[in-house]
Protein backbone atom coordinates (compact mmCIF):
# COMPACT_ATOMS: atom_id res chain seq x y z
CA UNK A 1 97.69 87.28 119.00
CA UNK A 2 100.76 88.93 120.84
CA UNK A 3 102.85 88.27 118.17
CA UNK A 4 100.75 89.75 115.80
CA UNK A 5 99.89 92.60 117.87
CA UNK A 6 103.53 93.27 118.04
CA UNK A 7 103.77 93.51 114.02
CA UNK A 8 100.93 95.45 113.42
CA UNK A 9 102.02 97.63 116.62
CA UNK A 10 105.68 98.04 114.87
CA UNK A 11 104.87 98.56 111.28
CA UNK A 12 102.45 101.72 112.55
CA UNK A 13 104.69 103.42 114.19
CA UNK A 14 106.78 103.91 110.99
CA UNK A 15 106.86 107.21 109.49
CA UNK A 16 105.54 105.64 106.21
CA UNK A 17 102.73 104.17 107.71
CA UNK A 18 101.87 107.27 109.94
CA UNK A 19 101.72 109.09 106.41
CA UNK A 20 99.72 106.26 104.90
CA UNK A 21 97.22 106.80 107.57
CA UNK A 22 97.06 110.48 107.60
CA UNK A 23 96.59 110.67 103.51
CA UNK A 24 93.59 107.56 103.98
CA UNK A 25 91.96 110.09 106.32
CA UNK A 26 91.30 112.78 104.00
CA UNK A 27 87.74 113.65 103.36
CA UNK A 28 85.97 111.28 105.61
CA UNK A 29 84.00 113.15 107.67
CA UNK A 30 82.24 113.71 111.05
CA UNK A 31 81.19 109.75 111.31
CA UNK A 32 84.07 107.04 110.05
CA UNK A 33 83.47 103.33 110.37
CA UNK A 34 87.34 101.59 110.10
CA UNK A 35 87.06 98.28 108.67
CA UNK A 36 89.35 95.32 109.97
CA UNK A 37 90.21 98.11 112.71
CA UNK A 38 92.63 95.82 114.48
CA UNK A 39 94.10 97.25 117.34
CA UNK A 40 91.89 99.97 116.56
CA UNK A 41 95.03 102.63 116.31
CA UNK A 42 93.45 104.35 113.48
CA UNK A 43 90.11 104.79 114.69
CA UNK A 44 91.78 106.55 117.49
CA UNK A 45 93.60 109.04 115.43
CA UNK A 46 90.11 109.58 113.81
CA UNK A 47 88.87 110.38 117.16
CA UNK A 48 91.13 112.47 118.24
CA UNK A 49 90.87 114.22 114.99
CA UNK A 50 86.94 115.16 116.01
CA UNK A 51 84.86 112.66 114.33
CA UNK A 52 83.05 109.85 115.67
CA UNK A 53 84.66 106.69 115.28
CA UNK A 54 83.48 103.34 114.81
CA UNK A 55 85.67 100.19 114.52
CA UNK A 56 84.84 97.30 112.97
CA UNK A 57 86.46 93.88 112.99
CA UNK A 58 85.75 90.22 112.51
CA UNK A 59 88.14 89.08 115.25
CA UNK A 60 86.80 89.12 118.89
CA UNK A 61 90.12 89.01 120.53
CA UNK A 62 90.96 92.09 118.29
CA UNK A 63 88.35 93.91 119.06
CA UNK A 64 88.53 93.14 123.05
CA UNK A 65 92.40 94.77 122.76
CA UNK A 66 91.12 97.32 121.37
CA UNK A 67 88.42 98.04 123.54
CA UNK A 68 90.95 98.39 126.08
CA UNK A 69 93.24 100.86 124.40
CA UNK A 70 90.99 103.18 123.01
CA UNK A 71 88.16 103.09 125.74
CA UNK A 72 86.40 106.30 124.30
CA UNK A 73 85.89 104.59 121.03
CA UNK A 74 83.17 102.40 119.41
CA UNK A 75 84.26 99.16 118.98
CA UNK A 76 82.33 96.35 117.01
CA UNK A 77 82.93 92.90 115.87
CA UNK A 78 81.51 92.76 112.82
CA UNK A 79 82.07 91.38 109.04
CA UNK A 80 83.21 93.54 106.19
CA UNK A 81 80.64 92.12 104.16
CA UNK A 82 77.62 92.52 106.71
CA UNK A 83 78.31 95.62 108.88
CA UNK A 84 76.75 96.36 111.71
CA UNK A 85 75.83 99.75 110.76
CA UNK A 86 72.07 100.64 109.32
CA UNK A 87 71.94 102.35 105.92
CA UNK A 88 73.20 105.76 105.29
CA UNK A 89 74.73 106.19 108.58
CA UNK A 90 78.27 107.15 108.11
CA UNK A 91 80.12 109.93 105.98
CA UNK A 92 83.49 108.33 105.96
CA UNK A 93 84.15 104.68 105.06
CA UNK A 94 87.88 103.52 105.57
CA UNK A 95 89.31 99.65 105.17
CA UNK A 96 93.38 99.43 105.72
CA UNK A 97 94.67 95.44 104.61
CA UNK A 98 91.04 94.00 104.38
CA UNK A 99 89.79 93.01 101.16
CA UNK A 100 92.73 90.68 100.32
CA UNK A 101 91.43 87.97 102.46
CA UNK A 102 87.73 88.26 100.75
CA UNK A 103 86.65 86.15 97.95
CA UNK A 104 84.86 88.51 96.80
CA UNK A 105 86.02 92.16 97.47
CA UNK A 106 83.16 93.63 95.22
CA UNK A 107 80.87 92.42 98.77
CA UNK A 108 82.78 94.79 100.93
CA UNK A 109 82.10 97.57 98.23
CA UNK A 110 78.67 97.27 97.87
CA UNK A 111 78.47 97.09 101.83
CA UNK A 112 80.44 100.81 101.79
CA UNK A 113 77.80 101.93 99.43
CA UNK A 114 75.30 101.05 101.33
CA UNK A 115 76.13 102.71 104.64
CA UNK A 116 77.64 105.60 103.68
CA UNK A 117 75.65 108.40 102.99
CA UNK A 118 75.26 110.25 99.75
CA UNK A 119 78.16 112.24 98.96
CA UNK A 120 80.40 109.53 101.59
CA UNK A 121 83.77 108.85 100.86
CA UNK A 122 84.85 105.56 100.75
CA UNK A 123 88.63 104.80 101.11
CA UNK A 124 90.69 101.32 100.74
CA UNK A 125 94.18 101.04 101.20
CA UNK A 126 96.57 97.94 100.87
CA UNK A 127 99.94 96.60 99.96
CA UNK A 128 99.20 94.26 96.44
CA UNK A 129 100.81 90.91 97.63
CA UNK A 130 102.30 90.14 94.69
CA UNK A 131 104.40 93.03 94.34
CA UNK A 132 106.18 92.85 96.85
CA UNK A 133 109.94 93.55 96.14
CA UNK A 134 112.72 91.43 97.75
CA UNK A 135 116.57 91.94 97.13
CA UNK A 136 118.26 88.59 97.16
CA UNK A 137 121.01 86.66 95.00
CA UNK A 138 118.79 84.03 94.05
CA UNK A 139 116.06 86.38 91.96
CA UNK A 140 113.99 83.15 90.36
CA UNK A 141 113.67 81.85 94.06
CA UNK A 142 112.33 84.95 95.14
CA UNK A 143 109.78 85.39 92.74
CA UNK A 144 108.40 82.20 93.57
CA UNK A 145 108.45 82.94 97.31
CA UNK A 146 106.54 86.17 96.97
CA UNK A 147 103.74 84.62 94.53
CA UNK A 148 103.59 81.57 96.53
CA UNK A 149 103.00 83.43 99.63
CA UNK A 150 100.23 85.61 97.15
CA UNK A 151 98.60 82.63 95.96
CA UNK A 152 97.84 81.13 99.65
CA UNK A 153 95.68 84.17 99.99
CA UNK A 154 91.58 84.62 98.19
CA UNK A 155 92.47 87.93 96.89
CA UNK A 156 96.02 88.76 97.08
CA UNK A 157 96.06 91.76 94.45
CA UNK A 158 92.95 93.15 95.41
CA UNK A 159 94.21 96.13 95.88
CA UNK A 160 95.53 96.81 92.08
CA UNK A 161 92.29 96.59 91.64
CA UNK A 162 90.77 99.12 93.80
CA UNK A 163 89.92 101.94 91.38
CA UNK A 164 88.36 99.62 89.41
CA UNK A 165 86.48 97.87 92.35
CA UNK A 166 85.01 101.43 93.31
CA UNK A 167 84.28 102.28 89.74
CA UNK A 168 82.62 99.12 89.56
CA UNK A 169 80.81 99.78 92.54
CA UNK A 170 78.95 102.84 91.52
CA UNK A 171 81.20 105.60 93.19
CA UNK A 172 82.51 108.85 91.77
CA UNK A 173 85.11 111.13 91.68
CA UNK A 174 87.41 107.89 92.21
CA UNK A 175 91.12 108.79 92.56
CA UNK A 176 94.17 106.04 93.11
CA UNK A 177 97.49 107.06 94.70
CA UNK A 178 100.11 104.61 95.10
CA UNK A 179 102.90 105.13 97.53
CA UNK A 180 105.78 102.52 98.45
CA UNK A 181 107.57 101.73 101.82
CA UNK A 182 110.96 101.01 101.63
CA UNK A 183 112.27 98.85 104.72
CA UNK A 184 116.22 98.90 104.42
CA UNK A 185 117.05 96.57 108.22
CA UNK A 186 115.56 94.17 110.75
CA UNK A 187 112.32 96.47 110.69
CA UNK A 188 112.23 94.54 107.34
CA UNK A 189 112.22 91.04 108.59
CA UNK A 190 108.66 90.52 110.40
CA UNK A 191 107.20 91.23 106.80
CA UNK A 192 109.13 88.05 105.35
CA UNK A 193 108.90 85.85 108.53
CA UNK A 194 106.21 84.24 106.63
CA UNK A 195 107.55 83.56 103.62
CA UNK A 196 109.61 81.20 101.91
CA UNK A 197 111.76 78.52 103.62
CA UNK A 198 113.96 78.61 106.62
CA UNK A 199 116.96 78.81 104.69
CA UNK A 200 115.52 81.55 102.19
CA UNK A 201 114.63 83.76 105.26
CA UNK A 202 118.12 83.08 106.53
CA UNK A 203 119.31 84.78 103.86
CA UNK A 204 117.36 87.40 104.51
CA UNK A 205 118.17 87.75 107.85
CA UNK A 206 122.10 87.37 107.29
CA UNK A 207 121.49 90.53 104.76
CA UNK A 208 119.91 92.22 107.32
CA UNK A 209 122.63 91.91 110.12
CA UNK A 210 124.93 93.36 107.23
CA UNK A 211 122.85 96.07 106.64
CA UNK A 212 121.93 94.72 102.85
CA UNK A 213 117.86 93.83 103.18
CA UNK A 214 115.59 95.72 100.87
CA UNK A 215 112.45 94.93 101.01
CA UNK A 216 110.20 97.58 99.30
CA UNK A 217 106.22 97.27 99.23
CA UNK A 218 103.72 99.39 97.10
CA UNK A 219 100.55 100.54 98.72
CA UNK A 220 97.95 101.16 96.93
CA UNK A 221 94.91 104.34 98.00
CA UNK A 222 91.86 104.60 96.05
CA UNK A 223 89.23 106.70 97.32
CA UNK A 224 85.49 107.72 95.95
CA UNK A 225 82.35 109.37 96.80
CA UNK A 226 78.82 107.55 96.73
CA UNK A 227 76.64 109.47 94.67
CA UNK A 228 74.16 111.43 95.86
């Protein structure tokens, strides 16, 4: 969990990911449920921002850390695809690196529908796991790191498929913005812990020590309003 912590904790504190954030809070509204809050950073910022905050996770231990850095805020455990909100309850719906691990992201959808109010925004944001870019001499090795590290996930380019989901979904006004975080050092290097082999990640390392990693990961941000 520490370790984790640690990543998640790093990777928000980048100025990419603080303007990720800000953009995914546009047009949410007085009352935000975050989905697969985490450390429950950006239901923080939504708080301190003036609207009530609720955050939502499936992890316990997540939620207990969370608890205890943000006292002032809501915290729930709680599944994306059964929240533990009644109907209509919330303006703002937000879910940052969720709906990759669903089987079936069109659940977590229809669950946005159904407890945001009419004219609620819902807003999902992710990295697509199989587009992730890595610089390396060995190019054909790479691609098979990055898909095989996609294909051990249920829905690893979910979030390509966001407008569509939201279309699909029933909402309006849908809009998709992609924008793409560029990691050029060792900030670089907790993203690709996890994949490949020790000797491919030694690579990477090595690059990084020599100021040569490039790792370079499209987000995805589709937003849309349930209809009133």
């Amino acid at each position: 969990m520490s370790t984790l912590l640690e990543t998640l904790d790093a990777f928000d504190l980048l100025p990419d990911a603080v303007a990720l954030r800000e953009l995914s809070y546009e047009g949410l509204g007085d009352v935000v449920v975050d989905v697969g809050c985490g450390g429950g950073r950006a239901a923080a910022e939504l708080a301190e921002r003036g609207a009530t905050a609720i955050g939502v996770d499936l992890d316990p231990e997540m939620i207990k850390v969370a608890t205890t850095r943000w006292p002032a805020v809501t915290f729930r455990v709680g599944d994306a695809t059964a929240l533990p909100l009644d109907d209509g309850s919330v303006t703002g719906y937000r879910a940052d690196k969720v709906l990759h691990i669903l089987e079936d992201p069109a659940q977590a959808v229809a669950e946005a529908r159904r407890v945001l109010t009419p004219g609620g925004r819902a807003t999902l944001l992710s990295h697509d796991w199989d587009a992730i870019i890595v610089d390396s001499d060995d190019a054909a090795r790479t691609r098979k790191v990055v898909h095989a590290r996609a294909d051990a996930m249920p829905s690893p380019r979910a979030a390509r498929g966001y407008r569509n989901l939201l279309l699909d979904g029933g909402f309006t006004d849908v809009t998709l913005r992609v924008r793409t975080i560029v990691f050029t050092g060792q900030a670089g290097l907790p993203t690709l812990s996890r994949m490949g082999d020790d000797d491919w990640y030694a690579d990477q390392v090595a690059r990084a020590e020599r100021d040569r990693l490039l790792v370079a990961i499209p987000v995805f941000v589709a937003s849309g309003l349930r209809p009133a």
